[in-house]
N, C-alpha and C. Protein backbone atom coordinates (compact mmCIF):
# COMPACT_ATOMS: atom_id res chain seq x y z
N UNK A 1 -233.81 -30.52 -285.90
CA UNK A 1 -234.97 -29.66 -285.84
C UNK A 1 -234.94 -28.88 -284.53
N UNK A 2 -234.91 -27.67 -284.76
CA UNK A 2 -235.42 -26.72 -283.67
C UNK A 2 -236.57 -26.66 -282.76
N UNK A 3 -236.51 -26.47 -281.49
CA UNK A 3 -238.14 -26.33 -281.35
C UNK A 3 -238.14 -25.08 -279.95
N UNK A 4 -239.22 -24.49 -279.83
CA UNK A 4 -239.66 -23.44 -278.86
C UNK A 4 -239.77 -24.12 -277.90
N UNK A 5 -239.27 -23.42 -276.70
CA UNK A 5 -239.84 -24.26 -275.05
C UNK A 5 -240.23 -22.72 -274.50
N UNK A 6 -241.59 -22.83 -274.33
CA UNK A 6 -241.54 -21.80 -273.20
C UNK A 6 -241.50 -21.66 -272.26
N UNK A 7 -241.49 -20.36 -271.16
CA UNK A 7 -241.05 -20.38 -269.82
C UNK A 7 -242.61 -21.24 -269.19
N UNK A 8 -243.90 -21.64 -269.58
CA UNK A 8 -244.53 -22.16 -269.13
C UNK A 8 -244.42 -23.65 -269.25
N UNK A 9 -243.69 -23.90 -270.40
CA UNK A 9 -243.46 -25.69 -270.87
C UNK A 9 -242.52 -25.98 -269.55
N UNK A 10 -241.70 -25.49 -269.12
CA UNK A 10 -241.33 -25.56 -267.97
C UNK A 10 -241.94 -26.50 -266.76
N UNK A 11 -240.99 -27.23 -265.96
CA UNK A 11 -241.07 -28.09 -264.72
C UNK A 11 -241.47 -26.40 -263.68
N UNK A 12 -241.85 -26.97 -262.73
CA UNK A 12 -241.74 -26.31 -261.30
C UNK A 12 -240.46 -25.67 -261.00
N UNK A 13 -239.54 -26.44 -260.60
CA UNK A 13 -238.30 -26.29 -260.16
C UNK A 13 -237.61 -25.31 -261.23
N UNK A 14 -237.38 -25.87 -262.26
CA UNK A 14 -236.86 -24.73 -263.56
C UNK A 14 -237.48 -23.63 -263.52
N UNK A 15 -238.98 -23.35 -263.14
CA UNK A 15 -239.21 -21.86 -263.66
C UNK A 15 -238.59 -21.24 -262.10
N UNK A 16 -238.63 -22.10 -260.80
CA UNK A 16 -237.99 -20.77 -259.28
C UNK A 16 -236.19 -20.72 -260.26
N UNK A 17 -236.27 -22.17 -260.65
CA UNK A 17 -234.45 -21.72 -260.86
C UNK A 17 -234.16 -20.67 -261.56
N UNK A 18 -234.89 -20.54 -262.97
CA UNK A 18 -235.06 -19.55 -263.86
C UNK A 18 -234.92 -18.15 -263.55
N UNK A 19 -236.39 -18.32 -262.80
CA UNK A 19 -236.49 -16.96 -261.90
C UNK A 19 -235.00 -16.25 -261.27
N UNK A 20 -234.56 -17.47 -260.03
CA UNK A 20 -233.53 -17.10 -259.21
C UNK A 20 -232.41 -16.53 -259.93
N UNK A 21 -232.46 -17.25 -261.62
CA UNK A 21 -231.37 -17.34 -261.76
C UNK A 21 -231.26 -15.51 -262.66
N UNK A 22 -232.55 -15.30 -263.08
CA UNK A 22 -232.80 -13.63 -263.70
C UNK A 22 -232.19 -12.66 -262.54
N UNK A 23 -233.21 -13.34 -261.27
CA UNK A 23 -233.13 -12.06 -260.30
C UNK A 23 -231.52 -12.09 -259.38
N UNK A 24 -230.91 -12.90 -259.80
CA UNK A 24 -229.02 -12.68 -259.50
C UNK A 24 -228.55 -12.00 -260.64
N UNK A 25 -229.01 -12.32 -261.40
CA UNK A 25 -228.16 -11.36 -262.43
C UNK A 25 -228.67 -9.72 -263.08
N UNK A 26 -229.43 -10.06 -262.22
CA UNK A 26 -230.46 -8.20 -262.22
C UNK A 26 -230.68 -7.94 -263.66
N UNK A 27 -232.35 -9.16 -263.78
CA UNK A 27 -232.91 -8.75 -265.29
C UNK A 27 -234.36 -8.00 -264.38
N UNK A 28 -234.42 -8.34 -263.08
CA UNK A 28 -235.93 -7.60 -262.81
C UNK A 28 -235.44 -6.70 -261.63
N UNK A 29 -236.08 -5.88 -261.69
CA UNK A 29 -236.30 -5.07 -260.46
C UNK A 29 -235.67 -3.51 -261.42
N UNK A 30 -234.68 -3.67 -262.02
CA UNK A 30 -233.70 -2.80 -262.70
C UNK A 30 -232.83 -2.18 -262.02
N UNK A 31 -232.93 -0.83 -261.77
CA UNK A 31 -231.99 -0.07 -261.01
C UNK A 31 -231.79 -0.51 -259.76
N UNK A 32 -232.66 -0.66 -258.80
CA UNK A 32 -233.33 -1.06 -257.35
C UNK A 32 -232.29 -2.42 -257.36
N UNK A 33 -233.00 -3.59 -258.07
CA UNK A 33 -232.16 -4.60 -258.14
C UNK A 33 -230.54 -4.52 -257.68
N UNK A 34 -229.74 -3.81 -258.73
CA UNK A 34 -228.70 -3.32 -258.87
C UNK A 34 -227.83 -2.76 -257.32
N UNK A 35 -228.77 -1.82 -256.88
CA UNK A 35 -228.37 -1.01 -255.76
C UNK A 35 -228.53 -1.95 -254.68
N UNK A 36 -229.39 -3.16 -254.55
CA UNK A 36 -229.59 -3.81 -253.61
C UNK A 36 -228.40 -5.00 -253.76
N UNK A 37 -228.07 -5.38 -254.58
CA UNK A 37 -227.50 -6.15 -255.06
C UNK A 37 -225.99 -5.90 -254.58
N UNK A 38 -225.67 -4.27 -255.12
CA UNK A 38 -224.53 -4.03 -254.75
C UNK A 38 -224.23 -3.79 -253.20
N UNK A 39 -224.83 -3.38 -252.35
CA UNK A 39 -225.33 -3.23 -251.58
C UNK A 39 -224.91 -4.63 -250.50
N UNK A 40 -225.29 -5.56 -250.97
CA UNK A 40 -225.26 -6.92 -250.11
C UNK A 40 -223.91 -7.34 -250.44
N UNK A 41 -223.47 -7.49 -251.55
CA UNK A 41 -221.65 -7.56 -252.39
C UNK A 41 -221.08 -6.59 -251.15
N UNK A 42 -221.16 -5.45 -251.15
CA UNK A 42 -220.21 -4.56 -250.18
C UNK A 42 -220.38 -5.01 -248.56
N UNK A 43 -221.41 -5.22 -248.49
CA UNK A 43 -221.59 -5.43 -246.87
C UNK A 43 -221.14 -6.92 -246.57
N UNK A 44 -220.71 -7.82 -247.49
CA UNK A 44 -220.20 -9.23 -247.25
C UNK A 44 -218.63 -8.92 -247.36
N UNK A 45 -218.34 -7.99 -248.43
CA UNK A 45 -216.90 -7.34 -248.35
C UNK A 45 -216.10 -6.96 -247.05
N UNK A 46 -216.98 -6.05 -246.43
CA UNK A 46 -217.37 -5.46 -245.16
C UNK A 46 -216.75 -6.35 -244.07
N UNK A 47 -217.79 -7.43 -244.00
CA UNK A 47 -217.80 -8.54 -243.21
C UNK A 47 -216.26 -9.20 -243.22
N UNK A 48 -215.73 -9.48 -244.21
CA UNK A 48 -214.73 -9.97 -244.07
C UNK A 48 -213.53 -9.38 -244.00
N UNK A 49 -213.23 -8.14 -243.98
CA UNK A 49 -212.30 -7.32 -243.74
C UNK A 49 -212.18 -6.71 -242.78
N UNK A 50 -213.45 -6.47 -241.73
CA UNK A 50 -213.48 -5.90 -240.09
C UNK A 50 -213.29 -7.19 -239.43
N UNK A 51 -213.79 -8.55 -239.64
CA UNK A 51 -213.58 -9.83 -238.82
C UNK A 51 -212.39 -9.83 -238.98
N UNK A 52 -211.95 -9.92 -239.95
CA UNK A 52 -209.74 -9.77 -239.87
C UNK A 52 -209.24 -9.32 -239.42
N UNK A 53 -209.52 -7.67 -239.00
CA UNK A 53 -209.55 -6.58 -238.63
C UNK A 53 -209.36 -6.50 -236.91
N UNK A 54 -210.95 -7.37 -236.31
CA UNK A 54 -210.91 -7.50 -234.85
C UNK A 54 -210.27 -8.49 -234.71
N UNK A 55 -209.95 -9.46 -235.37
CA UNK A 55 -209.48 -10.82 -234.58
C UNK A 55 -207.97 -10.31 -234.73
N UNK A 56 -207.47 -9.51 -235.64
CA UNK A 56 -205.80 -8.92 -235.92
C UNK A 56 -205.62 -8.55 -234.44
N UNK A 57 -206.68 -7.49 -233.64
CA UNK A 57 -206.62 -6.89 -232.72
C UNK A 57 -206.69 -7.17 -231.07
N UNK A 58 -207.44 -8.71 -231.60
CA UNK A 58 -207.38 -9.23 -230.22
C UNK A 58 -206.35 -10.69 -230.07
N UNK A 59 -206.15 -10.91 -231.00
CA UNK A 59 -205.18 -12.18 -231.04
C UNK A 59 -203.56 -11.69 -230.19
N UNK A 60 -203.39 -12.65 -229.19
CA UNK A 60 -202.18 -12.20 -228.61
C UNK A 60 -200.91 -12.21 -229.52
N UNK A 61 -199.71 -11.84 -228.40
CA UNK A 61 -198.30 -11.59 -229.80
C UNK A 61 -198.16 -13.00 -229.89
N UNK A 62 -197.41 -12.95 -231.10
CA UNK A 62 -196.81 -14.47 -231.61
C UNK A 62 -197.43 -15.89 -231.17
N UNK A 63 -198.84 -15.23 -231.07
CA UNK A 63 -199.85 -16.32 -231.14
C UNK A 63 -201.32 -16.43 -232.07
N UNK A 64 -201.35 -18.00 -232.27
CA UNK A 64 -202.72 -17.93 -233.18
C UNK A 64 -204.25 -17.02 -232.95
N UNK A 65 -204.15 -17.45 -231.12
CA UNK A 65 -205.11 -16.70 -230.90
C UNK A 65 -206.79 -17.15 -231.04
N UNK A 66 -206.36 -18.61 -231.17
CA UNK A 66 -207.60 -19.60 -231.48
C UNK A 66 -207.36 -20.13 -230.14
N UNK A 67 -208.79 -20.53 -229.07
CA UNK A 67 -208.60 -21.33 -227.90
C UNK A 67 -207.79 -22.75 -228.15
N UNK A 68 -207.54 -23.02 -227.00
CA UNK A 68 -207.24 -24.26 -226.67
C UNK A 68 -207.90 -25.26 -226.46
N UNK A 69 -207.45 -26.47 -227.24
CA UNK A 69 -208.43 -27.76 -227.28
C UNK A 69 -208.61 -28.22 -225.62
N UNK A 70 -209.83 -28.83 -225.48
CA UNK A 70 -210.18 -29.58 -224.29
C UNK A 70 -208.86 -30.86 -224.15
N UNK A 71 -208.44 -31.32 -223.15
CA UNK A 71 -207.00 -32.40 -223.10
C UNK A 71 -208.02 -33.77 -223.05
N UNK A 72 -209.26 -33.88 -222.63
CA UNK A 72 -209.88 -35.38 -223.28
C UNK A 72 -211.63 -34.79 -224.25
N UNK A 73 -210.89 -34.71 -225.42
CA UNK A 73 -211.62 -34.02 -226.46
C UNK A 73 -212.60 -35.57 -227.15
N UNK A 74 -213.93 -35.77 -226.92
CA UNK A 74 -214.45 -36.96 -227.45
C UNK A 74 -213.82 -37.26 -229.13
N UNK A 75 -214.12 -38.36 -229.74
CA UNK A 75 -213.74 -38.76 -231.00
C UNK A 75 -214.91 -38.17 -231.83
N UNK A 76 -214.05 -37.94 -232.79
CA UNK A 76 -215.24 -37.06 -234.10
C UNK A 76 -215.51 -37.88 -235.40
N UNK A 77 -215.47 -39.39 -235.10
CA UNK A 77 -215.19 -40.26 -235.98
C UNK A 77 -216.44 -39.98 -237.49
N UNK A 78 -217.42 -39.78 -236.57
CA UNK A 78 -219.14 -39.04 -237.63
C UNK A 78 -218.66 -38.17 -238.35
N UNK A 79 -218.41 -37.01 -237.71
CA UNK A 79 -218.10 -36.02 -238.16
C UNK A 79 -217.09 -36.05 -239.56
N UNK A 80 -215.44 -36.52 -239.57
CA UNK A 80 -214.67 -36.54 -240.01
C UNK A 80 -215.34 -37.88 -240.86
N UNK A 81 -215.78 -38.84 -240.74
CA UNK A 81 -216.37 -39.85 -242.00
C UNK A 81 -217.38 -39.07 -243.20
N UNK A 82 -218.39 -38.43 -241.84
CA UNK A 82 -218.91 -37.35 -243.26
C UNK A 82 -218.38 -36.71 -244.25
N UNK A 83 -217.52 -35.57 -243.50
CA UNK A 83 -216.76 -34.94 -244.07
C UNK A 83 -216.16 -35.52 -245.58
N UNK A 84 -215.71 -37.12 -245.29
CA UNK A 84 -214.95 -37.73 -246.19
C UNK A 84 -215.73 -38.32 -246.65
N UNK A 85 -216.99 -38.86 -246.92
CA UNK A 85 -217.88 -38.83 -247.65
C UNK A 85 -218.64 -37.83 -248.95
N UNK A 86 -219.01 -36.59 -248.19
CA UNK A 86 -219.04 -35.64 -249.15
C UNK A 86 -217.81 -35.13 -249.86
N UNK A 87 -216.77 -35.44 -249.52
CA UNK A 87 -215.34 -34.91 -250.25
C UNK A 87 -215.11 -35.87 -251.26
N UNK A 88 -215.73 -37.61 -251.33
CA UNK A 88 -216.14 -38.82 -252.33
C UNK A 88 -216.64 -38.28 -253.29
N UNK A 89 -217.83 -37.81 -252.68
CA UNK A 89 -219.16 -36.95 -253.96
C UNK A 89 -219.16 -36.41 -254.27
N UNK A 90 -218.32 -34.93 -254.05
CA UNK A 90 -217.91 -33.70 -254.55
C UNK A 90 -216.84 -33.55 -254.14
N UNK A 91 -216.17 -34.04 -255.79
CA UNK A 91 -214.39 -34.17 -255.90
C UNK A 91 -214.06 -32.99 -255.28
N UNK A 92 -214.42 -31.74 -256.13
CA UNK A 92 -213.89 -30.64 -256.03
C UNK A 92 -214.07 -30.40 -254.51
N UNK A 93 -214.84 -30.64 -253.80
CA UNK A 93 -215.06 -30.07 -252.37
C UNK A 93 -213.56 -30.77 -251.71
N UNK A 94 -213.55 -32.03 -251.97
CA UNK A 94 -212.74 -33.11 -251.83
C UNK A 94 -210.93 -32.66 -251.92
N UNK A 95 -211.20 -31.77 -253.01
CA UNK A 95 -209.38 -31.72 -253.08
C UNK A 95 -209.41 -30.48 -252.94
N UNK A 96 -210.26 -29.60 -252.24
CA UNK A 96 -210.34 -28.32 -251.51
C UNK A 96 -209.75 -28.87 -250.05
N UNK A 97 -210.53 -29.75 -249.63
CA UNK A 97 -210.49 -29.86 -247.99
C UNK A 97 -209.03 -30.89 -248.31
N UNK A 98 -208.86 -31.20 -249.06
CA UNK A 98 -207.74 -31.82 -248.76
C UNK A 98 -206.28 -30.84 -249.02
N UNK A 99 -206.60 -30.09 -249.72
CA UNK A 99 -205.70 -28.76 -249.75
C UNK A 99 -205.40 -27.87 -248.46
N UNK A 100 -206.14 -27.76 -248.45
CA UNK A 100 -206.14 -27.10 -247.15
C UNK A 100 -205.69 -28.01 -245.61
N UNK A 101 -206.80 -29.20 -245.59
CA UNK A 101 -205.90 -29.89 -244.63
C UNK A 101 -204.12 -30.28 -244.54
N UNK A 102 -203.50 -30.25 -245.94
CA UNK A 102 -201.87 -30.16 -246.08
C UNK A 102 -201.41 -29.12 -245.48
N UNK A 103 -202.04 -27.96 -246.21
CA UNK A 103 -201.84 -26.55 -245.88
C UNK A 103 -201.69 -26.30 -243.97
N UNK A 104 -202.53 -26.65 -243.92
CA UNK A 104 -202.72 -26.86 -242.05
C UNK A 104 -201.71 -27.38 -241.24
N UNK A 105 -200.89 -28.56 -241.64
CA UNK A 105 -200.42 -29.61 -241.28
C UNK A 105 -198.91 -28.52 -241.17
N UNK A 106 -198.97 -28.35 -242.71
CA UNK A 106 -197.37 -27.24 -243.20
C UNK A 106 -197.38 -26.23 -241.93
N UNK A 107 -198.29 -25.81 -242.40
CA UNK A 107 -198.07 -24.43 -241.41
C UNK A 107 -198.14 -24.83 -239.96
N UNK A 108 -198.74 -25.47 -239.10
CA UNK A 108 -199.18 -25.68 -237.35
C UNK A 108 -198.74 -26.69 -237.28
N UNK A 109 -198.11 -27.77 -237.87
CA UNK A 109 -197.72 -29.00 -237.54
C UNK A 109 -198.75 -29.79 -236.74
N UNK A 110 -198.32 -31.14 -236.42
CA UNK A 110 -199.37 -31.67 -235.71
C UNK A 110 -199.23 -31.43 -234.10
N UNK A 111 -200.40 -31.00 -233.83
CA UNK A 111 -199.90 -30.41 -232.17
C UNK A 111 -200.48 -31.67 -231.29
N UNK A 112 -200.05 -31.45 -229.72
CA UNK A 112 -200.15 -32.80 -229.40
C UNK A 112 -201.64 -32.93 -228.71
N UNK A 113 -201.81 -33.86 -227.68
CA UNK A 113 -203.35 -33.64 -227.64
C UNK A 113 -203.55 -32.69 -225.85
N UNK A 114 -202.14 -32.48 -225.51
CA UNK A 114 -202.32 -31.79 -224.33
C UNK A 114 -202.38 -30.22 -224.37
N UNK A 115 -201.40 -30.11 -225.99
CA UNK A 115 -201.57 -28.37 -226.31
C UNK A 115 -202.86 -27.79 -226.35
């Protein structure tokens, strides 16, 4: 059996999600929506292609161009347990950061703790 739910049979939370979820996909506002929308898409575009851009420009030759670690750097044991906690709970986050941490390893090797 079928049945009607309307947008008022609705929880709290479902009708902002609802909402949020119209006004990302530009069912209100119409045109405006759209232009604003596109608008924020280009300027995050923006963002990440001039930050590439300056750091291309200031990074020295045949270097990363990221500072140098402190030589007695405290332990991040919190930090890095979290980390591996939420990477438990959200697999996918999980075999992202773990992708990438290989990825890291490949490329920079392990540097020592005086570099």
């Amino acid at each position: 059996m079928l049945s009607d739910i309307s947008y008022a049979s609705y929880g709290r939370v479902a009708q902002v999600i609802s909402y949020g979820t119209s006004l990302h996909m530009g069912r209100y506002f119409g045109f405006a929506n759209q232009i604003v929308s596109s608008a924020i898409s280009i300027g995050l575009a923006a963002l990440s292609v001039t930050g590439f851009v300056m750091w291309f420009k200031r990074c020295p030759a045949r270097r990363l161009g990221a500072p140098a670690r402190p030589p007695k750097r405290p332990p991040m044991r919190a930090w890095c347990g979290s980390l591996a906690l939420l990477g438990v709970i959200f697999l996918l986050m999980g075999a992202t950061m773990l992708v990438v941490w290989c990825l890291d390893r490949i490329a920079f090797g392990r540097v020592g703790a005086g570099v």
